[in-house]
Protein backbone atom coordinates (compact mmCIF):
# COMPACT_ATOMS: atom_id res chain seq x y z
CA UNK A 1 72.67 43.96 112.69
CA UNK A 2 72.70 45.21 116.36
CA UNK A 3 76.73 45.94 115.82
CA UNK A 4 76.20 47.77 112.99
CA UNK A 5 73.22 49.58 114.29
CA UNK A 6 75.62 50.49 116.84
CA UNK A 7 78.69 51.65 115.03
CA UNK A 8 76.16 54.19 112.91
CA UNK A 9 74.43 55.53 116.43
CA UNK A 10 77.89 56.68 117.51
CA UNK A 11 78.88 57.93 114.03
CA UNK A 12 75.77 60.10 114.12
CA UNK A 13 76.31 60.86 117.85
CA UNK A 14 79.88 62.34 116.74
CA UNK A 15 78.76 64.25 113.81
CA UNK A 16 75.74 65.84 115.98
CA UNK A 17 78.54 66.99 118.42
CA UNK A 18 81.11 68.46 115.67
CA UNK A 19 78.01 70.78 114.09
CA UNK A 20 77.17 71.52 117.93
CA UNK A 21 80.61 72.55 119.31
CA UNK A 22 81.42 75.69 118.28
CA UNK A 23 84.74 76.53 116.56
CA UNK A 24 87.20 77.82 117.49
CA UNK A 25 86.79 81.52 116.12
CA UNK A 26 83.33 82.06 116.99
CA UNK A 27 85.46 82.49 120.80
CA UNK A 28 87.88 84.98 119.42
CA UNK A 29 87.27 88.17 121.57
CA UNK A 30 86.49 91.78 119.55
CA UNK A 31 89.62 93.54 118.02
CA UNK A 32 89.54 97.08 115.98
CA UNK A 33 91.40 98.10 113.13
CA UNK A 34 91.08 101.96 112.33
CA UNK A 35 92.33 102.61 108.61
CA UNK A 36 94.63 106.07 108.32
CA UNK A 37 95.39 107.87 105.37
CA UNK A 38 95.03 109.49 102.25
CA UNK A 39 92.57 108.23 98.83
CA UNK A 40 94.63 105.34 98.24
CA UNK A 41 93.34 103.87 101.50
CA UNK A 42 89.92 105.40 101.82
CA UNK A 43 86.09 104.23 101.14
CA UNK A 44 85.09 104.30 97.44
CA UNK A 45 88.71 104.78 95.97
CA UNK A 46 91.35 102.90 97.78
CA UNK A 47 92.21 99.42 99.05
CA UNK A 48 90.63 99.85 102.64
CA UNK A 49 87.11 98.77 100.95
CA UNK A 50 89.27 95.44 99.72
CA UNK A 51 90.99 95.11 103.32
CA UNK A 52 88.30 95.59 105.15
CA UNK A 53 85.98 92.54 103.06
CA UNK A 54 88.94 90.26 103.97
CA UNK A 55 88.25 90.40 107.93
CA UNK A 56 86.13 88.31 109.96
CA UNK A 57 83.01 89.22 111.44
CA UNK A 58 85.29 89.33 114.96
CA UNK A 59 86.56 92.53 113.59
CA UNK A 60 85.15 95.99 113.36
CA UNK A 61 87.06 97.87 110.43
CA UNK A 62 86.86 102.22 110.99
CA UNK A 63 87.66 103.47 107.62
CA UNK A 64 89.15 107.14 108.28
CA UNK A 65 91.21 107.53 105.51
CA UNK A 66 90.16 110.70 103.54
CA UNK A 67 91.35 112.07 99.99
CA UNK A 68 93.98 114.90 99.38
CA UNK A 69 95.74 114.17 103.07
CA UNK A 70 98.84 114.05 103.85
CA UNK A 71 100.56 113.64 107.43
CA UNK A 72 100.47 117.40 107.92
CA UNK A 73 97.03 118.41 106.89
CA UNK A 74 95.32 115.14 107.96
CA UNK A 75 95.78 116.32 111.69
CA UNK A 76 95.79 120.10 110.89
CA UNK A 77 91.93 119.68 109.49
CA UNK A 78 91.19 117.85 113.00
CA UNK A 79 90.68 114.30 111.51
CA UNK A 80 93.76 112.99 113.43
CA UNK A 81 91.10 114.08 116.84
CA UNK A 82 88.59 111.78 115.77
CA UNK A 83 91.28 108.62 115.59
CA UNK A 84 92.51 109.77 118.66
CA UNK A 85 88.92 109.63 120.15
CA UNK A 86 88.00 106.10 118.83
CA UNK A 87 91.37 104.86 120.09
CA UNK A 88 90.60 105.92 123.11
CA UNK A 89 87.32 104.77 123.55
CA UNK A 90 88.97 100.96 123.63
CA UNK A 91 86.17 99.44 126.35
CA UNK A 92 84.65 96.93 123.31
CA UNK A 93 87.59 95.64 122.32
CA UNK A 94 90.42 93.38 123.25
CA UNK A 95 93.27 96.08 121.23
CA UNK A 96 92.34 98.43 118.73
CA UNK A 97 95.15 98.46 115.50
CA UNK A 98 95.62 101.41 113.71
CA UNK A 99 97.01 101.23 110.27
CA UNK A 100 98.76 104.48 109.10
CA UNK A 101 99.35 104.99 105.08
CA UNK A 102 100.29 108.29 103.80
CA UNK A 103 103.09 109.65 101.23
CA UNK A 104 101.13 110.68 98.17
CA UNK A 105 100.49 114.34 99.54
CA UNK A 106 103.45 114.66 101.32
CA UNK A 107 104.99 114.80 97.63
CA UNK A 108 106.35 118.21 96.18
CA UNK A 109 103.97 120.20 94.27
CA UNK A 110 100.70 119.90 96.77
CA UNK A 111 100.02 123.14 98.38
CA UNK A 112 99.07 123.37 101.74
CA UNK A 113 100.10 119.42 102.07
CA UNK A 114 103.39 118.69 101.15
CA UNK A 115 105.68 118.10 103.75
CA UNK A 116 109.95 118.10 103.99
CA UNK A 117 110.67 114.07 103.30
CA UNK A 118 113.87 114.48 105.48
CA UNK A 119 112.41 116.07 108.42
CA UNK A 120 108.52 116.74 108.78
CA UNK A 121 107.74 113.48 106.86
CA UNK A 122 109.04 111.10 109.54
CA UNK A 123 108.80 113.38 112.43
CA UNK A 124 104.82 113.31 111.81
CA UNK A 125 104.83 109.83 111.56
CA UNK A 126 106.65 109.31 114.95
CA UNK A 127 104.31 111.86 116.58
CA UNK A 128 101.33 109.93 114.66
CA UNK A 129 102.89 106.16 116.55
CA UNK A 130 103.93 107.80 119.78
CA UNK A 131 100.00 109.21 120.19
CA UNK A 132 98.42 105.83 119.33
CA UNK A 133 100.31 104.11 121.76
CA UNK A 134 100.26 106.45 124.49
CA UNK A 135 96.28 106.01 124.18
CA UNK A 136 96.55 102.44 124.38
CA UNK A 137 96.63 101.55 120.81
CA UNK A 138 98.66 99.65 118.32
CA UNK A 139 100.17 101.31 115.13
CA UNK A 140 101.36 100.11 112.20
CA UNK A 141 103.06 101.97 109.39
CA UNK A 142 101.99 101.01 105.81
CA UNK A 143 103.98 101.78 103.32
CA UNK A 144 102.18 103.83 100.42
CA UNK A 145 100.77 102.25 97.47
CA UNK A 146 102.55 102.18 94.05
CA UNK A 147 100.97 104.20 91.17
CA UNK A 148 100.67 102.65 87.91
CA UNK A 149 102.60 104.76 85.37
CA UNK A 150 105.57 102.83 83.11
CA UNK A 151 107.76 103.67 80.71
CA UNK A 152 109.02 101.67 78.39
CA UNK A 153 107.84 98.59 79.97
CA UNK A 154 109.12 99.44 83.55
CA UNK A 155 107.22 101.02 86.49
CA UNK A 156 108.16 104.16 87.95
CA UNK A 157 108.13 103.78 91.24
CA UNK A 158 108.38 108.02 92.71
CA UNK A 159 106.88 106.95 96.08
CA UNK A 160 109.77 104.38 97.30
CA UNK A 161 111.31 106.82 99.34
CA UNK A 162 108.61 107.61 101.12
CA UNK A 163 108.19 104.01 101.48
CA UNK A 164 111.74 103.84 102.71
CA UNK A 165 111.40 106.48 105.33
CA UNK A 166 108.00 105.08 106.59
CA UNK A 167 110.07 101.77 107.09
CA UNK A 168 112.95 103.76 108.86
CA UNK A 169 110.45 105.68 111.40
CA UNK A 170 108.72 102.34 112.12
CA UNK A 171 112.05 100.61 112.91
CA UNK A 172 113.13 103.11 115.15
CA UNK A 173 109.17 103.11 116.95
CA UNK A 174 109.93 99.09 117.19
CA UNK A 175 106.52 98.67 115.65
CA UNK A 176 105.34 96.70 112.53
CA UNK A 177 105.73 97.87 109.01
CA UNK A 178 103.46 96.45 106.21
CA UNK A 179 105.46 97.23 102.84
CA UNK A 180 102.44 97.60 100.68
CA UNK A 181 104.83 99.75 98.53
CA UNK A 182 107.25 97.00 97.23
CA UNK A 183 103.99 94.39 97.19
CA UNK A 184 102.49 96.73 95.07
CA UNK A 185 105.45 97.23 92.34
CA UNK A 186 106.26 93.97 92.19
CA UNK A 187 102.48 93.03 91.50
CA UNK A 188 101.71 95.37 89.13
CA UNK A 189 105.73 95.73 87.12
CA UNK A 190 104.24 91.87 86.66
CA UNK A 191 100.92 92.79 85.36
CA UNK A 192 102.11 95.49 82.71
CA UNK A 193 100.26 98.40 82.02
CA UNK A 194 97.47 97.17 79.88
CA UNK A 195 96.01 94.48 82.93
CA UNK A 196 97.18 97.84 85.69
CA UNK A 197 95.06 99.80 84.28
CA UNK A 198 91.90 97.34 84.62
CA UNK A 199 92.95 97.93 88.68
CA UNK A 200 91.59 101.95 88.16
CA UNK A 201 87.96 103.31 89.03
CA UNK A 202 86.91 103.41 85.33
CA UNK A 203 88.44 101.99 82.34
CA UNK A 204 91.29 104.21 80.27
CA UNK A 205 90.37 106.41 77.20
CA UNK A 206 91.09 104.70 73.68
CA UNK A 207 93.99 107.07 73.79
CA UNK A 208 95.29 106.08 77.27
CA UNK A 209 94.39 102.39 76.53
CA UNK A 210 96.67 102.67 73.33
CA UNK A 211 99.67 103.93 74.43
CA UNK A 212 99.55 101.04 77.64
CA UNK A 213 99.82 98.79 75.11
CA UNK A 214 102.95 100.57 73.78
CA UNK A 215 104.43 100.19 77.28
CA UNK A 216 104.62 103.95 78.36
CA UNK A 217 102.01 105.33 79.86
CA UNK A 218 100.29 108.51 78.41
CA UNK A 219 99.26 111.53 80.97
CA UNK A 220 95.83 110.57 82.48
CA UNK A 221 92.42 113.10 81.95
CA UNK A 222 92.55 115.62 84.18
CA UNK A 223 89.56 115.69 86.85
CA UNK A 224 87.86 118.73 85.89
CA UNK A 225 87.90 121.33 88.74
CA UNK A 226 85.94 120.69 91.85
CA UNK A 227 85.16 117.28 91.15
CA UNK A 228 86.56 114.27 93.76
CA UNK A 229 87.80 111.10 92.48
CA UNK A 230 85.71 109.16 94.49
CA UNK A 231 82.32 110.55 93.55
CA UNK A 232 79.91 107.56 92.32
CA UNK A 233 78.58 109.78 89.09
CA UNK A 234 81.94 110.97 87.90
CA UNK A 235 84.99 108.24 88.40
CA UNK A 236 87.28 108.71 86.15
CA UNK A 237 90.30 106.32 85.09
CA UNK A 238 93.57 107.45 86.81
CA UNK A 239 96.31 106.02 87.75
CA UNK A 240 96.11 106.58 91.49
CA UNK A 241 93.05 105.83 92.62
CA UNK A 242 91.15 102.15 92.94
CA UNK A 243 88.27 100.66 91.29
CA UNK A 244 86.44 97.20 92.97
CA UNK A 245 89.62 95.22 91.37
CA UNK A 246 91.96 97.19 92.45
CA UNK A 247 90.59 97.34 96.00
CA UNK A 248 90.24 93.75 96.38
CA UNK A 249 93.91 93.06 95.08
CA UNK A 250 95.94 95.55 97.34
CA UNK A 251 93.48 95.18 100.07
CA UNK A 252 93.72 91.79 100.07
CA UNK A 253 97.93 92.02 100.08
CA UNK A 254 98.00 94.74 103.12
CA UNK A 255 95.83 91.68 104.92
CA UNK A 256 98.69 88.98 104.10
CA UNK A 257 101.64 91.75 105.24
CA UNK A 258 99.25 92.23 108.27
CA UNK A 259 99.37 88.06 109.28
CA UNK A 260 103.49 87.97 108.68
CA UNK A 261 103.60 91.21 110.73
CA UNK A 262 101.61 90.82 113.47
CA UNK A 263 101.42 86.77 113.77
CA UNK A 264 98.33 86.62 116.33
CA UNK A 265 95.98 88.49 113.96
CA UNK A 266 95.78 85.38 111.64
CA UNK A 267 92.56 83.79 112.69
CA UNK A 268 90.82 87.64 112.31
CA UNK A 269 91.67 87.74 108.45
CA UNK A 270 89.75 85.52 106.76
CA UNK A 271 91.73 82.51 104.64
């Protein structure tokens, strides 16, 4: 009796100290990741809402994306100054991270925004990477999201060369690029545009909704004038932008490319 009275005093003993001794992340000192870009990344319509639920609690995720930017006009409206003062004001934490997405806007046809894919394109970016780390930071180059348009059953994928040159620039930096745009095709040429479109901020029009399940996908509504995608009272289904789903899905894959990328950031992205 005394033996076994024994043997279950130092199994308690051992299970007292297990719950007492604290583990091993709860020492993991303070990091920052500041989210760049354009509405595929930012709050309410892009995946940064998905990425940043995927962190631990060790982590403070800046969401600075905004809609409508592109490399040129997200510094020339002064939001590139306010990453550039967070990034410098590093005291808090042990690095700050600073994930750069953009492509959408650099595309022809967006006045005031788009920008020369052979020259502008990756000469902002390498202004963008040489800024961050001369201020102490760490960039990383994200490639930029797929949209979900097919035809005929295949994806059309008009952002892979900016994906490409984002690569290229990042290469030549010798820092880390996440290739959100090839995770993204592959994930949602897989899907097929009927289960895509469930990854939008509202669900398609009976007209939109019908010709997915032809396998080409019809023009989306047009937001009326005025009117952001990301406004609570008037999302509309696009083929862009991100609903919860969406958000949680490509979030949750620019986390993973993070971890291969960047190897020591594994125990601040939660499992």
């Amino acid at each position: 009796m005394q033996k076994q009275l024994c043997i279950f005093t130092s199994a308690l003993l051992a299970a007292i100290a297990a719950v007492a001794q604290p583990r091993a992340n709860d020492d993991l000192p303070p990091i920052r990741v500041i989210l760049v870009g354009d509405s595929t990344v930012a709050p309410k319509n892009g995946w940064g809402p998905g990425f940043c639920n995927d962190v631990a609690p060790h982590v403070t995720c800046l969401n600075l994306a905004k809609n409508g930017r592109s490399t040129s006009s997200y510094r020339a409206e002064g939001s590139w100054e306010r990453v550039m003062a967070e990034v410098k004001n590093n005291a808090a934490f042990r690095a700050t991270y600073v994930l750069i997405q953009f492509g959408h806007n650099d595309q022809p046809g967006k006045p005031g925004r788009s920008t020369d894919l052979a020259t502008e394109f990756p000469a902002n970016l390498h202004r963008y990477i040489q800024e961050v780390t001369a201020a102490g930071g760490n960039p990383i180059l994200v490639t930029p999201l797929a949209r979900r348009m097919f035809h005929e059953g295949i994806l059309k994928n008009d952002l892979q060369p900016w994906g490409e040159s984002a690569k290229k620039v990042a290469a030549e930096e010798g820092i880390p690029a996440l290739d959100l745009n090839t995770d993204s095709v592959t994930a949602v040429q897989r899907m097929g545009p009927v289960e895509a479109n469930t990854l939008a901020m509202a669900p398609p029009p009976p007209a939109v909704a019908a010709s997915a399940a032809s396998g080409t996908s019809a023009p989306a509504p047009k937001t009326p004038p005025g009117v952001e995608p990301n406004a609570d009272s008037s999302a509309l289904f696009d083929y862009t932008h991100l609903g919860e789903k969406g958000a949680a899905l490509f979030g949750r894959m620019v986390a993973d490319e993070l971890i291969r990328a960047v190897p020591e950031l594994r125990p601040y992205i939660k499992e």
